[in-house]
Protein backbone atom coordinates (compact mmCIF):
# COMPACT_ATOMS: atom_id res chain seq x y z
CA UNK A 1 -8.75 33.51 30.61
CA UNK A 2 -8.72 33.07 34.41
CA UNK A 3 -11.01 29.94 33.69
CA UNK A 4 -8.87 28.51 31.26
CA UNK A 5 -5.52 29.41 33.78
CA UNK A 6 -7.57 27.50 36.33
CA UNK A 7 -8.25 24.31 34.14
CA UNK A 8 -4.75 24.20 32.90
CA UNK A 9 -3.35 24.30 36.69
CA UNK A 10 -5.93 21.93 38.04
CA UNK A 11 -5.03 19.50 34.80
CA UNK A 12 -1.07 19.28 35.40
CA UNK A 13 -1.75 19.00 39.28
CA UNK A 14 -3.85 15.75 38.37
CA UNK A 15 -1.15 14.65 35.71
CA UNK A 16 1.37 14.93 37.68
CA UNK A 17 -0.68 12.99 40.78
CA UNK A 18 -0.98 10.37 37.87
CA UNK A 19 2.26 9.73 36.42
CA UNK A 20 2.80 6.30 35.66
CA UNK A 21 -0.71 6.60 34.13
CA UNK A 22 -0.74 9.60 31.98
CA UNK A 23 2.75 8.44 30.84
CA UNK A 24 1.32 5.12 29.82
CA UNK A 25 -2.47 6.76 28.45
CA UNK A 26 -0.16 9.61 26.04
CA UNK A 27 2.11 6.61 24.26
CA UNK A 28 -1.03 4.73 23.56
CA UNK A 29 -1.98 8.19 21.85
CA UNK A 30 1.72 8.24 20.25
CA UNK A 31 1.57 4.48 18.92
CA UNK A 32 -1.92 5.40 17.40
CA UNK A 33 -0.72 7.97 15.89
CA UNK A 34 2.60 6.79 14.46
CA UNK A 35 0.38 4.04 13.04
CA UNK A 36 -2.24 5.96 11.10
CA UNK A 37 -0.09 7.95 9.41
CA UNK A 38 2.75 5.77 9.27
CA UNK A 39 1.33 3.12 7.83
CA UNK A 40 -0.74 5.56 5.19
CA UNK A 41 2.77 7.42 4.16
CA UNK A 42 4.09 3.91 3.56
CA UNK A 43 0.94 2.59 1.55
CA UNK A 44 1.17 6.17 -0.25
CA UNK A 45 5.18 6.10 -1.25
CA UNK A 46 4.66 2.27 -2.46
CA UNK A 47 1.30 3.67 -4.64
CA UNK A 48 3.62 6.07 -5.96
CA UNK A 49 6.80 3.91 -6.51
CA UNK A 50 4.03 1.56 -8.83
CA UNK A 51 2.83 4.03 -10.72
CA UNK A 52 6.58 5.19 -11.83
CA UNK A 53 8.05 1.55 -12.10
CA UNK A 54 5.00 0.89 -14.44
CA UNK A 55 5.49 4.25 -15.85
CA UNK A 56 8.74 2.72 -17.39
CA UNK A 57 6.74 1.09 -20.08
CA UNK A 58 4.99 3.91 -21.31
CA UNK A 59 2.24 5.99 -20.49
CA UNK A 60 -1.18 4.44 -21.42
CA UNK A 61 0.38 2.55 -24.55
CA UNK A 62 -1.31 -0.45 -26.35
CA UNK A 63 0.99 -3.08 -27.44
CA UNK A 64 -0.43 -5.33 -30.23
CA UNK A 65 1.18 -8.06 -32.43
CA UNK A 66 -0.33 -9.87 -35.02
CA UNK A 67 -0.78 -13.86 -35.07
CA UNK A 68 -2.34 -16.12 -36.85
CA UNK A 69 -6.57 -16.16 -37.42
CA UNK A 70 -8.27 -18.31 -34.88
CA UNK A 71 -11.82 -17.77 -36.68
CA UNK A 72 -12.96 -18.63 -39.91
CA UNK A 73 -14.40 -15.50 -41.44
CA UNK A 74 -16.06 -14.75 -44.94
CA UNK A 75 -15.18 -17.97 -45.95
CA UNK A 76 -11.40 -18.06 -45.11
CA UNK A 77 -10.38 -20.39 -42.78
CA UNK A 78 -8.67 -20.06 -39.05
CA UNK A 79 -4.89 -20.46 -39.06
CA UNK A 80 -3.86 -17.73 -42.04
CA UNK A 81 -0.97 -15.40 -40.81
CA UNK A 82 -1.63 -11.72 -40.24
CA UNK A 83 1.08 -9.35 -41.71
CA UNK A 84 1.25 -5.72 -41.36
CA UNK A 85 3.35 -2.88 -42.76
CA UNK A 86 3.70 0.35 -42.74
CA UNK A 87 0.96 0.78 -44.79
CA UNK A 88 -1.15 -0.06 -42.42
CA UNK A 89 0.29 2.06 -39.37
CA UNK A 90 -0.43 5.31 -42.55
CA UNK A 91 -4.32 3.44 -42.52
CA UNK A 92 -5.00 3.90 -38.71
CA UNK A 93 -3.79 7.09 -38.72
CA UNK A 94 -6.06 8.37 -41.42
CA UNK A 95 -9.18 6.38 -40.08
CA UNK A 96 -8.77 5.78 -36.35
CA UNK A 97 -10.62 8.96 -34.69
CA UNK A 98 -9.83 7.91 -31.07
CA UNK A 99 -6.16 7.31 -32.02
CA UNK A 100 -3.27 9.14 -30.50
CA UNK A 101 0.25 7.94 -31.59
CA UNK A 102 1.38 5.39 -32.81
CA UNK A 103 4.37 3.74 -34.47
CA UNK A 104 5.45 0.51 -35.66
CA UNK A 105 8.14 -1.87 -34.28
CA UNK A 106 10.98 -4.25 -35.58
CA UNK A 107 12.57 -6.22 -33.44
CA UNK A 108 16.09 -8.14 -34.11
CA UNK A 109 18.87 -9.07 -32.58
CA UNK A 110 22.33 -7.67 -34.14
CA UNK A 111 25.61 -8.02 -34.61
CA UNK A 112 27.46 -5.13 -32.68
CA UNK A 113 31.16 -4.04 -32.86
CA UNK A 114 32.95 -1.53 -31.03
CA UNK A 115 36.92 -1.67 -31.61
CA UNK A 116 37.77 -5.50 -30.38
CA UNK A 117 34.12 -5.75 -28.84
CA UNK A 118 31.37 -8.07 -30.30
CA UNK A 119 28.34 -8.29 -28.86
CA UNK A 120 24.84 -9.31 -29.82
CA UNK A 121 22.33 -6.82 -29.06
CA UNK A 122 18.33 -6.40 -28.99
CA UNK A 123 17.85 -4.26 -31.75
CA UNK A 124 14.59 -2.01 -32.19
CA UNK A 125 13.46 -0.22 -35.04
CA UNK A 126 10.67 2.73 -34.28
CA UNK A 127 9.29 6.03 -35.40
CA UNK A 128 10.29 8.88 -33.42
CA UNK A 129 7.56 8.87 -31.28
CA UNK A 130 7.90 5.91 -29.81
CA UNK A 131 10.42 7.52 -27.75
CA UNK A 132 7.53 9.55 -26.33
CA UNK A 133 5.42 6.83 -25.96
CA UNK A 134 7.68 4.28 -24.09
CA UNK A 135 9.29 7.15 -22.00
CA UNK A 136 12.93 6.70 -23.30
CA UNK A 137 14.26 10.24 -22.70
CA UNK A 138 17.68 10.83 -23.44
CA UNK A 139 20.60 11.77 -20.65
CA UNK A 140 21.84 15.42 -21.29
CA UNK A 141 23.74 16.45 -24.60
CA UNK A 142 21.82 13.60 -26.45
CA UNK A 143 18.31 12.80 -28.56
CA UNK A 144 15.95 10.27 -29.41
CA UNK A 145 16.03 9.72 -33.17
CA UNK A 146 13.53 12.39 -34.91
CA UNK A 147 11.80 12.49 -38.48
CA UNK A 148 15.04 13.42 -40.74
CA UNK A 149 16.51 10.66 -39.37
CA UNK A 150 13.24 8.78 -40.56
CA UNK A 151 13.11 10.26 -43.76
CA UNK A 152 16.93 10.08 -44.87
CA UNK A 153 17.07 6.74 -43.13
CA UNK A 154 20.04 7.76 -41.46
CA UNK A 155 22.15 5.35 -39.82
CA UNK A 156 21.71 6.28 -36.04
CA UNK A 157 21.13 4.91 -32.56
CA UNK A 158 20.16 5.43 -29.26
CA UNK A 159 21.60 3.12 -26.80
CA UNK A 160 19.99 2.20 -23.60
CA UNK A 161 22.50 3.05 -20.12
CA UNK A 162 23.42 -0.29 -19.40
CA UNK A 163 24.19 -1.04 -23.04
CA UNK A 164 25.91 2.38 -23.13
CA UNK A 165 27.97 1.94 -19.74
CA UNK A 166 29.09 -1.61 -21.02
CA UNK A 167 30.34 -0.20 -24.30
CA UNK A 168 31.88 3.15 -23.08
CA UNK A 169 32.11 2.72 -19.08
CA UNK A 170 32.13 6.13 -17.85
CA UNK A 171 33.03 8.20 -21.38
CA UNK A 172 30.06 9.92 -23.18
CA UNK A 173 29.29 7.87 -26.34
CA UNK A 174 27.40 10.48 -27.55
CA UNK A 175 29.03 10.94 -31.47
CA UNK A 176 30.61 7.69 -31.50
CA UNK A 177 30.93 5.67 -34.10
CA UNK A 178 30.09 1.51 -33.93
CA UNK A 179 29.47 -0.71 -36.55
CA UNK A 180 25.71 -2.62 -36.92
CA UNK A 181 25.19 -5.44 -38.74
CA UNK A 182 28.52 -4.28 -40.23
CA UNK A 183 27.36 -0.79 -41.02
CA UNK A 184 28.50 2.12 -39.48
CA UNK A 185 26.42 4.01 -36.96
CA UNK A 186 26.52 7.22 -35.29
CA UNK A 187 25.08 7.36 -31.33
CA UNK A 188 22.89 10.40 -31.05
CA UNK A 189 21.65 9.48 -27.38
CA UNK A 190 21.28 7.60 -24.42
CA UNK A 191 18.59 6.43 -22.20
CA UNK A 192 17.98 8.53 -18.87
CA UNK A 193 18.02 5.83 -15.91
CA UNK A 194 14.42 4.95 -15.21
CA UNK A 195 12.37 1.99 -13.11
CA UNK A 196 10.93 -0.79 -15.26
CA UNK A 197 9.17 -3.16 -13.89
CA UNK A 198 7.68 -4.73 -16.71
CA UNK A 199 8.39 -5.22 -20.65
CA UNK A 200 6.98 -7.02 -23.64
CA UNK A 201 10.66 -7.47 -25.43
CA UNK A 202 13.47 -6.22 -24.16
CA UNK A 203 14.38 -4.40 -21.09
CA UNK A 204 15.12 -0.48 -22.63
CA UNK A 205 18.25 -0.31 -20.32
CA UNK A 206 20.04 -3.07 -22.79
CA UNK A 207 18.15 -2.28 -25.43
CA UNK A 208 19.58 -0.38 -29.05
CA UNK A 209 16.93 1.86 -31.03
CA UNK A 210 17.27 2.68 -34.67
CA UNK A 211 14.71 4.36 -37.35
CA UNK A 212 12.03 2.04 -38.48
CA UNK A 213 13.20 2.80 -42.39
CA UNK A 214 16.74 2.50 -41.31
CA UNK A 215 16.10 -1.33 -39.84
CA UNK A 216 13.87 -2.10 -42.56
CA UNK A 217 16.86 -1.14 -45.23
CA UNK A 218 19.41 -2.99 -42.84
CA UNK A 219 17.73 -6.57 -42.43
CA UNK A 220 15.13 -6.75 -45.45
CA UNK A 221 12.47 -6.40 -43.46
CA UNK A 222 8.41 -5.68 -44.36
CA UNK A 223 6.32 -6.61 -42.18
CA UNK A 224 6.38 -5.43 -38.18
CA UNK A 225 6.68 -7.47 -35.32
CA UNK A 226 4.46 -5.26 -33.49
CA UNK A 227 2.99 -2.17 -33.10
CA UNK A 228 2.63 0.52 -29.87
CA UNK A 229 -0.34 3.04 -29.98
CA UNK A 230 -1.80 5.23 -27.19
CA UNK A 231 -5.53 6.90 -27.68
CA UNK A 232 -6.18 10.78 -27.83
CA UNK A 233 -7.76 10.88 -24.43
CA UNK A 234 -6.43 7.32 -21.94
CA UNK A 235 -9.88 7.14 -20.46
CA UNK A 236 -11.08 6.29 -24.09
CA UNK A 237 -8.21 3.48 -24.41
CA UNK A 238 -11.07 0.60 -24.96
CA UNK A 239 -12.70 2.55 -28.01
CA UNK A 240 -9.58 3.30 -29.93
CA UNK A 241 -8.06 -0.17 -29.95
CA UNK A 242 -11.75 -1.57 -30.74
CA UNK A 243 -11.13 0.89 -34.02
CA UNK A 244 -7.80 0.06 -34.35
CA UNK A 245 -9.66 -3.70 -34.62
CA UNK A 246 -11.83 -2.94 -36.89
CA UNK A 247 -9.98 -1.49 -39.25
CA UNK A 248 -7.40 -3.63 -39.68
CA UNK A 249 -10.10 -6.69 -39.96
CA UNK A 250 -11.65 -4.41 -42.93
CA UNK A 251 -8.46 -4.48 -44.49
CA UNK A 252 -6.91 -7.93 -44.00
CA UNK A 253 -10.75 -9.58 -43.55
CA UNK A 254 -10.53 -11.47 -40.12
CA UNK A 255 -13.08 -11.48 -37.37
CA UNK A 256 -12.10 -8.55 -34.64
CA UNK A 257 -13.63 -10.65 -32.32
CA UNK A 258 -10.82 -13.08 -32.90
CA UNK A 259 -8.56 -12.33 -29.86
CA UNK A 260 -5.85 -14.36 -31.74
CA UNK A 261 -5.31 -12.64 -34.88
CA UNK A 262 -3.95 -9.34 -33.34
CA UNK A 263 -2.52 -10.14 -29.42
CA UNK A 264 -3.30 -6.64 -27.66
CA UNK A 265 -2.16 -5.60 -24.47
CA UNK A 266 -3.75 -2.77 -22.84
CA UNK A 267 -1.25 -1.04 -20.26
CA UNK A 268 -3.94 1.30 -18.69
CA UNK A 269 -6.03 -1.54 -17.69
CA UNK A 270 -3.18 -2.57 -15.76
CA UNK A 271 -2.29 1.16 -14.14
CA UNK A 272 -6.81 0.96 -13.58
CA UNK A 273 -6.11 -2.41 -11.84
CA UNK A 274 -3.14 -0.77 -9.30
CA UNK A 275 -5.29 2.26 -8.89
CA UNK A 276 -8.21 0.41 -7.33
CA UNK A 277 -5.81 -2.47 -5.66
CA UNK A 278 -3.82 0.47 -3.76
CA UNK A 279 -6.99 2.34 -2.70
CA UNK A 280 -8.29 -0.59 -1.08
CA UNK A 281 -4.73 -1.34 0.93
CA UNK A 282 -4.42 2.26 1.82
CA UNK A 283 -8.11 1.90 3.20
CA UNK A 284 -7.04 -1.24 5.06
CA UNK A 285 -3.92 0.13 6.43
CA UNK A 286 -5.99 3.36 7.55
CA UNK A 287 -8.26 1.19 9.39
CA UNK A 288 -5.78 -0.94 10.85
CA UNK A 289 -4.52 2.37 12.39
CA UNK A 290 -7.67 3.93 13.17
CA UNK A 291 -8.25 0.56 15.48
CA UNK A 292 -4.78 1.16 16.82
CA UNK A 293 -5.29 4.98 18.02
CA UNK A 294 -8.88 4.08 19.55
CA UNK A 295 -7.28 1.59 21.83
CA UNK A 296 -5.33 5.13 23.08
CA UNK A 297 -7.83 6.78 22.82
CA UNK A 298 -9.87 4.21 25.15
CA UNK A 299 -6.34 4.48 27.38
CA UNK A 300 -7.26 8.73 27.34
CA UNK A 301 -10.67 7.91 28.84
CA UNK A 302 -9.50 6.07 31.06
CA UNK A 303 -7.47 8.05 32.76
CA UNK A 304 -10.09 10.92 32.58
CA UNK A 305 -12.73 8.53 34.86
CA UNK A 306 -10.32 8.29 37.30
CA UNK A 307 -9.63 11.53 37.34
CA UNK A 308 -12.93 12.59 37.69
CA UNK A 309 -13.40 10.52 41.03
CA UNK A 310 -10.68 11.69 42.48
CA UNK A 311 -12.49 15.21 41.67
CA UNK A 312 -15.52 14.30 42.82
CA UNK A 313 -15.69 16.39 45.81
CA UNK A 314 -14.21 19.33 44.50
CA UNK A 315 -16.74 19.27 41.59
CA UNK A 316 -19.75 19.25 44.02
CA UNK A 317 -17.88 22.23 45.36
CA UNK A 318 -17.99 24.59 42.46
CA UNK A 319 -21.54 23.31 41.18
CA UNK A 320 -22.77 24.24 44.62
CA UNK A 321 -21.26 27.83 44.53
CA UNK A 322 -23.25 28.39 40.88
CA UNK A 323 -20.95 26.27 37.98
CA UNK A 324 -22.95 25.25 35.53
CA UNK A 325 -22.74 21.65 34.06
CA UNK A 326 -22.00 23.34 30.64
CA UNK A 327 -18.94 24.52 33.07
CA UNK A 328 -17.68 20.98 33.79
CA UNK A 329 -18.39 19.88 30.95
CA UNK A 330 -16.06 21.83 28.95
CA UNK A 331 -13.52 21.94 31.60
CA UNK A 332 -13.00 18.07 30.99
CA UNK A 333 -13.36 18.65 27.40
CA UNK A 334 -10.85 20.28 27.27
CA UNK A 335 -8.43 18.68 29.57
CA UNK A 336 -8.82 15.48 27.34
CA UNK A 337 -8.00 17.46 24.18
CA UNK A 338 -4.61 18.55 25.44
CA UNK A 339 -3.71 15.27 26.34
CA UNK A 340 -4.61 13.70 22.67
CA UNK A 341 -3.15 17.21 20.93
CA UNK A 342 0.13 16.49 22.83
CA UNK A 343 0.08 12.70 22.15
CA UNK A 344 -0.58 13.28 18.48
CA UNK A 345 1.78 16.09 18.06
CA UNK A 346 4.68 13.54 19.49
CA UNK A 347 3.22 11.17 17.04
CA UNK A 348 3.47 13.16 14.08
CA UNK A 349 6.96 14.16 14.96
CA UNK A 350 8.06 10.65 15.00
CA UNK A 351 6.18 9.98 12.14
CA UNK A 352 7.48 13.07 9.73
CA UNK A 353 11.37 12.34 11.24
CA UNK A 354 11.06 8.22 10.02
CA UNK A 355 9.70 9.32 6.37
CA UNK A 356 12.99 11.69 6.44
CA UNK A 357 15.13 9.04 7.40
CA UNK A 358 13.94 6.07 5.54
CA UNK A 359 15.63 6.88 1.72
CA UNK A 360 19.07 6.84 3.59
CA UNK A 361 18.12 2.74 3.60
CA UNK A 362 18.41 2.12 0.21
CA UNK A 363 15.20 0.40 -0.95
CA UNK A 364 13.16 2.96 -2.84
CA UNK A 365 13.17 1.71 -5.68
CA UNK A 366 11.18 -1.50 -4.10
CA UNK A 367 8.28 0.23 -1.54
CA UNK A 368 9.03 3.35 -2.59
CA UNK A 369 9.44 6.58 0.08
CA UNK A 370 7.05 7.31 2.34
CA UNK A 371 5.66 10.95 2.59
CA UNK A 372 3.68 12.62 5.06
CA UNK A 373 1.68 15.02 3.21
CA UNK A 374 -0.50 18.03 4.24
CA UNK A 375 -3.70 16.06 3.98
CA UNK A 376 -2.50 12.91 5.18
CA UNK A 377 -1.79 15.23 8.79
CA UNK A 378 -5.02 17.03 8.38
CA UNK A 379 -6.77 13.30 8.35
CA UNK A 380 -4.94 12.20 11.23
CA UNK A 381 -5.22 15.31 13.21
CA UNK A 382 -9.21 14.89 12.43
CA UNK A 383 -8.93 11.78 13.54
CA UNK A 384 -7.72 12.52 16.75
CA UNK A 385 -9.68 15.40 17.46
CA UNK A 386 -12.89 12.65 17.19
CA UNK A 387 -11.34 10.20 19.01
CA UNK A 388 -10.75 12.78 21.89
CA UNK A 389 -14.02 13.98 22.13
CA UNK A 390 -15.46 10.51 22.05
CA UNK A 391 -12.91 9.59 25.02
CA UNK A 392 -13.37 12.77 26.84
CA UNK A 393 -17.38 12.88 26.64
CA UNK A 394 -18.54 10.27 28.76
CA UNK A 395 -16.25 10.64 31.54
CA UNK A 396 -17.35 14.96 30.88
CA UNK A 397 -20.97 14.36 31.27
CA UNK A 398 -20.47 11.98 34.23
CA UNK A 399 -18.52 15.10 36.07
CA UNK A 400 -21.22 17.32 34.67
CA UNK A 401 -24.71 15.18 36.20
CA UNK A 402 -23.40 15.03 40.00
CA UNK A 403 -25.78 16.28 42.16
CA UNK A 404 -23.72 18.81 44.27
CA UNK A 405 -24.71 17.51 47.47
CA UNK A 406 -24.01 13.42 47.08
CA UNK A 407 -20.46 15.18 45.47
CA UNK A 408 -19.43 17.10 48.40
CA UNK A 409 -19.96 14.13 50.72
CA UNK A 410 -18.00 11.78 48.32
């Protein structure tokens, strides 16, 4: 403990000699380590924000619509329409091993009316799981439509928040009635806010949902526009829309090579593609960091050379009356440690109160919040710790090879 009371002393005696110097060296340590972590909590928050903006579509879903034949197959020629109904949809559930849900869509746009209100309105018609699938959960004191509603073909909607706040402002339309298509309607829910970044229709904040029967009864429709699927496990999204393929060119004979009779859109591709696109940035901002606290860390060394001339003499001293080079060694070890520990801990500090403050700006929803978690300050802390007892080594082992007598002459 003396030894250690001794080497603390003897290190704020020579910080305090060196001032201007050990003022400059310990923000080089700050601005290196503001920018590792900064920059990571930044690259981390926008991963995140991604991942929930592209969340807004749905969680691993499959989109697919079918077109017309591109290939001529079994002796039919390219260009004949593909039609499904819900016929089909009963067929891949039945055959399609790797499939998870899945549930047909009709798309129109309607004729709504609300009192003296008219408005035209995307109009979807699903199965109740779609709701699931394309993560439309309902506000409070409301519901997606379910299976009764499916089975009675009840006439029943769920309104997206924009819709609903244009219709009702700020009342709860929640058992309302409006008129579709000039049939009356009751609202049984209404979207939760969410972040969508992308869509393949229409945007589920303006969006109205009804049962797939229900639509089907309303307009006349058969056949779907499209259909949305997800597989039982998403890291086996490729084989379940290859079966999905397949059976559908069993039934309606076309080639499921032919990319153009049945348009599919793989969302986890897409969440694959941000995965690996974000771990590479987060690496490049890391090492843009990195190279920012090793110029400090440079700046710590430094300061420890000169230090150790200006110690020169005293060092031959103590070797001479029996300290061991293990001794000095350690002594400078340490000494450069503190430094980088206190630089760092500043650092952090700054670091932890800018990811506090920055959601007070107002642009979350476009880079997202930055977080400084546990092992993103276990990393950096690592990384300093190296970085100090790279800087602190050299100028150590320098202190630690005088020859006692040359030193006490310096």
């Amino acid at each position: 403990m003396s030894w250690m009371s001794s080497s603390l002393k003897q290190l704020f005696r020579d910080l305090r000699a060196q001032r201007l110097r050990t003022l400059l060296t310990t923000l080089g340590i700050v601005w290196g380590t503001v920018a590792v972590s900064l920059l990571l909590a930044f690259g981390g928050g926008f991963h995140h924000q991604l991942k929930k903006n592209s969340a807004g579509l749905g969680n691993g879903i499959v989109i697919a619509w079918p077109s017309l034949t591109s290939m001529p197959f079994e002796g039919l020629g390219k260009g004949r329409p593909i039609r499904l109904d819900e016929e089909d949809i009963r067929l891949l559930r039945q055959g399609a091993a790797e499939l998870g849900d899945i549930s047909s869509e009709y798309g129109e746009t309607l004729r709504l009316q609300l009192g003296p209100k008219t408005l035209a309105v995307d109009t979807a018609g699903v199965h109740p799981v779609f709701g699931e699938m394309r993560n439309m959960i309902p506000q409070e004191g409301g519901r997606f439509i379910n299976a009764l509603d499916m089975l009675h073909k009840r006439r029943v909607a769920f309104l997206g928040n924009d819709l609903a706040e244009q219709l009702f402002g700020a009342g709860d339309p929640v058992g309302q009635l409006l008129r579709i298509h000039g049939s009356p309607f009751t609202i049984v829910g209404v979207l939760k806010q969410k972040n969508q970044d992308s869509s393949y229709r229409f945007r589920d904040k303006d969006m109205l949902v009804i049962p797939a029967t229900t639509m089907q009864a309303l307009t006349g429709q058969k056949y779907m526009d499209n259909f949305v699927f997800t597989a039982r496990d998403v890291a086996r999204t490729q084989e379940a829309t290859q079966e999905v393929l397949e059976i559908l060119a069993g039934k309606h004979r076309f080639d499921p090579r032919d990319k153009e009779a049945l348009g599919v859109w793989d969302t986890s591709e897409m969440a694959a593609f941000f995965d690996t696109f974000m771990l590479a940035f987060r690496l490049f901002l890391g090492i843009i960091g990195a190279l920012t606290l090793v110029v400090g860390g440079i700046g710590v060394s430094n300061i420890m050379n000169v230090v150790v001339e200006e110690r020169t003499r005293e060092i031959g001293i103590k070797m001479a009356l029996g300290a061991r080079p293990r001794g000095v060694l350690g002594q400078f070890l340490v000494e450069t440690l503190i430094i980088t520990a206190a630089g760092g801990a500043i650092g952090l500090a700054i670091t932890f109160g800018l990811c506090r403050l920055f959601p007070a700006f107002g642009v979350t929803d476009y880079v997202g919040d930055p977080s400084l978690s546990p092992g993103l300050a276990l990393g950096t802390v690592a990384l300093l710790g190296a970085i100090g007892l790279v800087a602190g080594y050299f100028p150590a082992r320098s202190a630690a090879r005088l020859d006692p007598v040359v030193a006490m002459k310096m």
